[in-house]
C-alpha atoms as a PDB file:
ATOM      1  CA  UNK A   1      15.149 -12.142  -3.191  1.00  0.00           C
ATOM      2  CA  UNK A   2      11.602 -13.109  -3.121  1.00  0.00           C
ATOM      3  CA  UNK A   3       8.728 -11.507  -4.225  1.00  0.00           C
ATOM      4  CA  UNK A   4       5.065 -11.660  -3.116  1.00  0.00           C
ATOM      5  CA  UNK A   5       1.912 -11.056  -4.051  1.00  0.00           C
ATOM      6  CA  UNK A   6      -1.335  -9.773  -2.719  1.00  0.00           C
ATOM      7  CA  UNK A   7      -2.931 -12.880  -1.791  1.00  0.00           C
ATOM      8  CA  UNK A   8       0.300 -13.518   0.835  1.00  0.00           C
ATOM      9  CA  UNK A   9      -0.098 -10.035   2.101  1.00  0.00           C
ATOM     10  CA  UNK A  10      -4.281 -10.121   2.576  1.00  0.00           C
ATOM     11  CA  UNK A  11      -3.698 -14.064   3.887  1.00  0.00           C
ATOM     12  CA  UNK A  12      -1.059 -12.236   6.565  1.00  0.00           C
ATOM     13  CA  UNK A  13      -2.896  -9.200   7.193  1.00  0.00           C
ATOM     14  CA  UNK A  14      -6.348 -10.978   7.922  1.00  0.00           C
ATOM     15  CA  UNK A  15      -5.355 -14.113   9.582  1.00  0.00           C
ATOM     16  CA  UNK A  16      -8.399 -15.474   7.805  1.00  0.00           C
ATOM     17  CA  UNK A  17      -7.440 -18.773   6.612  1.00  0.00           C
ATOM     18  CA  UNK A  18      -5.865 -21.221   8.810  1.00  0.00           C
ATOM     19  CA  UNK A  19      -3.682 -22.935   6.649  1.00  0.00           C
ATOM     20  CA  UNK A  20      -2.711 -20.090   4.143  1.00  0.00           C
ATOM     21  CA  UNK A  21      -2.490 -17.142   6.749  1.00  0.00           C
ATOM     22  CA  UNK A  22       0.059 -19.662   8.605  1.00  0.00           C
ATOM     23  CA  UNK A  23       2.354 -20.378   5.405  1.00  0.00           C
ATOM     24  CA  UNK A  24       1.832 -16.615   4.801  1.00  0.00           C
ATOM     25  CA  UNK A  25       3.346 -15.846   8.034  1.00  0.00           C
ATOM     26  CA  UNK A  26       6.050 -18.083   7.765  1.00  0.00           C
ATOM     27  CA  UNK A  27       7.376 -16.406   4.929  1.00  0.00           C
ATOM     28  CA  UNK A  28       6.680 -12.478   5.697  1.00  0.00           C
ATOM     29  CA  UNK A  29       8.151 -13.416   9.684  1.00  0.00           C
ATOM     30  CA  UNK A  30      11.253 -15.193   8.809  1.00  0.00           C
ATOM     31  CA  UNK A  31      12.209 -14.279   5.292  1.00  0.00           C
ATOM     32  CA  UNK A  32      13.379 -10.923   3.521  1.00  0.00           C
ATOM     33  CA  UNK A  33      10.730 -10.119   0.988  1.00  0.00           C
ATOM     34  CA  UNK A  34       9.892  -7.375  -1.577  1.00  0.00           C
ATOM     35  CA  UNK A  35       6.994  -6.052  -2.632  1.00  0.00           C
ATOM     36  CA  UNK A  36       6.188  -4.270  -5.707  1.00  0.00           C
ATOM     37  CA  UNK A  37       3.600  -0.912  -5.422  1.00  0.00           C
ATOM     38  CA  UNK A  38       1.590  -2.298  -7.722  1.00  0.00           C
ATOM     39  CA  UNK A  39       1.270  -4.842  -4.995  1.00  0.00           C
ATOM     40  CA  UNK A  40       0.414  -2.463  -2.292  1.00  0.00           C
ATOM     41  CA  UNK A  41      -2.372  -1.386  -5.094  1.00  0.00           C
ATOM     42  CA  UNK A  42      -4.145  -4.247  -5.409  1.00  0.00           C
ATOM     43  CA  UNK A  43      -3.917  -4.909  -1.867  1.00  0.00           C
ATOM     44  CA  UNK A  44      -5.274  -1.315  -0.701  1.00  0.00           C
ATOM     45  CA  UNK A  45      -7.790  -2.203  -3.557  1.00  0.00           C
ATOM     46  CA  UNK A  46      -9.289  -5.418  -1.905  1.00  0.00           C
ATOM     47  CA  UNK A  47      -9.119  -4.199   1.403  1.00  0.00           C
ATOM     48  CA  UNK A  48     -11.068  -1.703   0.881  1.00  0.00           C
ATOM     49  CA  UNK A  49     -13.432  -2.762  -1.698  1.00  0.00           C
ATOM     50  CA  UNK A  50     -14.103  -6.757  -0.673  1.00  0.00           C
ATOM     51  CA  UNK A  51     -13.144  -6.298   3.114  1.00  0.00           C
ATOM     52  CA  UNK A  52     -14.272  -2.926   4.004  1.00  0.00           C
ATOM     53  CA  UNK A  53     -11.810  -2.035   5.720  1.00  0.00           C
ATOM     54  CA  UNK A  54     -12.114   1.681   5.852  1.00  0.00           C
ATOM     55  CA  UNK A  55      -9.333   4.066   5.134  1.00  0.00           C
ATOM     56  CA  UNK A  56      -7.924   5.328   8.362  1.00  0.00           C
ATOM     57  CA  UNK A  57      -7.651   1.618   9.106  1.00  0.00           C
ATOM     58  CA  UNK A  58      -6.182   0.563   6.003  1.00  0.00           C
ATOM     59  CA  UNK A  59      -3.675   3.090   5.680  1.00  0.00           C
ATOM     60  CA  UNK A  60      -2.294   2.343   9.135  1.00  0.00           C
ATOM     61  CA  UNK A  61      -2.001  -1.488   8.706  1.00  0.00           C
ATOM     62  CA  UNK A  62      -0.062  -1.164   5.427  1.00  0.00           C
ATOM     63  CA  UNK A  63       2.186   1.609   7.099  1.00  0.00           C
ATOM     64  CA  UNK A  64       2.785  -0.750   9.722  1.00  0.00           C
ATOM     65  CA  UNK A  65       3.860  -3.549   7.448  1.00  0.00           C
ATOM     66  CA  UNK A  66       5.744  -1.745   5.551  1.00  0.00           C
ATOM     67  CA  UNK A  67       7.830  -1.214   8.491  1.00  0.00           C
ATOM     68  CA  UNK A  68       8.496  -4.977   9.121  1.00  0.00           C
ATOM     69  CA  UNK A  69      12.293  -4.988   9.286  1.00  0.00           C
ATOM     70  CA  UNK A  70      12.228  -8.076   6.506  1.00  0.00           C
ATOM     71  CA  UNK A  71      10.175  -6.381   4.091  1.00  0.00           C
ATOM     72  CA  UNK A  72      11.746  -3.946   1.439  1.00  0.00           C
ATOM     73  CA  UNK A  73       9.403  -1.999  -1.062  1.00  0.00           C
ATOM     74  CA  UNK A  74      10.418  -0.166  -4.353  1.00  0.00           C
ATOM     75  CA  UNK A  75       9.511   3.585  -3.099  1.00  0.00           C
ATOM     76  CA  UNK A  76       8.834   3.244   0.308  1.00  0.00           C
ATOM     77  CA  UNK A  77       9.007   7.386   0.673  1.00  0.00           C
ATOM     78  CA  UNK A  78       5.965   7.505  -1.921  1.00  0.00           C
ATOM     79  CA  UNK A  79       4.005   4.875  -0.033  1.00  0.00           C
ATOM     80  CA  UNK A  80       4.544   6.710   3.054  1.00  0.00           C
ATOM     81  CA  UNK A  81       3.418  10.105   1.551  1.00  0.00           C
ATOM     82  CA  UNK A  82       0.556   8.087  -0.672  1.00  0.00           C
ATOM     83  CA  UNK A  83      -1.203   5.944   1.824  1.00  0.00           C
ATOM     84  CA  UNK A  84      -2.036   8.827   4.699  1.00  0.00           C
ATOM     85  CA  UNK A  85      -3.146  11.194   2.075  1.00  0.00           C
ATOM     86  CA  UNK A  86      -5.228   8.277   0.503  1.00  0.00           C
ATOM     87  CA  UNK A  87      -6.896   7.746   4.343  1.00  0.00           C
ATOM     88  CA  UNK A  88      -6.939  11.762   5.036  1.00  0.00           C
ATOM     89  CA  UNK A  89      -7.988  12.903   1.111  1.00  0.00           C
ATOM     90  CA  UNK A  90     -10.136  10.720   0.482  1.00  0.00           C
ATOM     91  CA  UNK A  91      -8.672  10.237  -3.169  1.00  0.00           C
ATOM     92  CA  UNK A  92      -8.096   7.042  -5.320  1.00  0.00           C
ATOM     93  CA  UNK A  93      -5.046   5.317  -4.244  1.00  0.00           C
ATOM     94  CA  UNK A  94      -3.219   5.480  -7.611  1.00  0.00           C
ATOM     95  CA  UNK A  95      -4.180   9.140  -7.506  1.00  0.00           C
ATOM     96  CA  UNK A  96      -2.428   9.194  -3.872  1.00  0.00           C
ATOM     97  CA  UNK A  97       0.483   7.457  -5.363  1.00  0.00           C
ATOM     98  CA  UNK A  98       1.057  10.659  -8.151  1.00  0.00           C
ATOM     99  CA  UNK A  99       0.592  13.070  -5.780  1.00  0.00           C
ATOM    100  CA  UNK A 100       3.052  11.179  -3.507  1.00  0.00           C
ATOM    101  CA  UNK A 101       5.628  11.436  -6.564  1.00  0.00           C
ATOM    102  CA  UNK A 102       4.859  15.397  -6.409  1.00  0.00           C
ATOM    103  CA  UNK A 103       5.444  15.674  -2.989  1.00  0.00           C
ATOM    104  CA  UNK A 104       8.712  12.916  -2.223  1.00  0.00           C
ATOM    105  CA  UNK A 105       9.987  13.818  -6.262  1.00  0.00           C
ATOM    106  CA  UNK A 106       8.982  16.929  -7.200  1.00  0.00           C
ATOM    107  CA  UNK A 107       7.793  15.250 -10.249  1.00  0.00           C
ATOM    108  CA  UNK A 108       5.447  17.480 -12.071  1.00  0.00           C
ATOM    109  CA  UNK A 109       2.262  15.726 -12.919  1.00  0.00           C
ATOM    110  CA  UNK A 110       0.014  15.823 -15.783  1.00  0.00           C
ATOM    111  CA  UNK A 111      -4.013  15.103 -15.575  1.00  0.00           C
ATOM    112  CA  UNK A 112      -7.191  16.372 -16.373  1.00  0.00           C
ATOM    113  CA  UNK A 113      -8.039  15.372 -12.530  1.00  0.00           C
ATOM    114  CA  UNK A 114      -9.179  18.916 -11.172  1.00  0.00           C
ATOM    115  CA  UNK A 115      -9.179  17.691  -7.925  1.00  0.00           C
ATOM    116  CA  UNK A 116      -5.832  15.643  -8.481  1.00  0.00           C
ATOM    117  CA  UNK A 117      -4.645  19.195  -9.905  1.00  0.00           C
ATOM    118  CA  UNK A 118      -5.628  21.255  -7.158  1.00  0.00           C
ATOM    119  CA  UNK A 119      -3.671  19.062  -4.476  1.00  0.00           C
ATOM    120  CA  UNK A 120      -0.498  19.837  -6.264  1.00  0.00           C
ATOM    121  CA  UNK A 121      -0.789  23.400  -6.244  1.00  0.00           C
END
């Protein structure tokens, strides 16, 4: 199995780079991959911070990725929870992610986040 990292994802994602995006491709369209949430972190993380890319928008290109046929991600349920309440919430992603846990797990979660808190209630 392979495993990639952010920089294939954003080169894929933003067709920016004519040389990269195009090897990026090649590997996300023809080969089974697996990403890692920390992954999905830092890529939610430059999208939104270096490219902008505003939340409604970002959320619905990583949901759509994530549903490439080729692609397999550890706790796709929690991403799929995580990334609509990050667009919707307005919340930090990794604080999207434990509230995701809640929600797909039941997993109780501890913080001195009032607002993270309050979600879960």
């Amino acid at each position: 199995m392979k495993r990639i990292d952010a920089n294939i994802i954003l080169r894929y994602l933003l067709d920016d780079h004519e040389e990269l995006s195009s090897e990026s491709a090649a590997i996300i369209d023809h080969e089974h991959v697996h990403v890692s949430v920390e992954v999905i972190c830092e890529v939610v993380y430059v999208l939104g911070g270096v490219y902008k890319v505003n939340r409604e928008q970002l959320s619905g290109l990583l949901l759509s990725f994530l549903d490439l046929q080729n692609i397999s991600v550890d706790d796709l349920d929690v991403l799929k929870v995580a990334l609509p309440a990050f667009a919707e919430r307005k919340i930090d992603f990794v604080d999207a992610i434990l509230y995701s846990h809640h929600i797909v797990h039941g997993d109780q979660i501890v913080t001195f986040d009032k607002r993270l808190a309050k979600m879960m209630k």
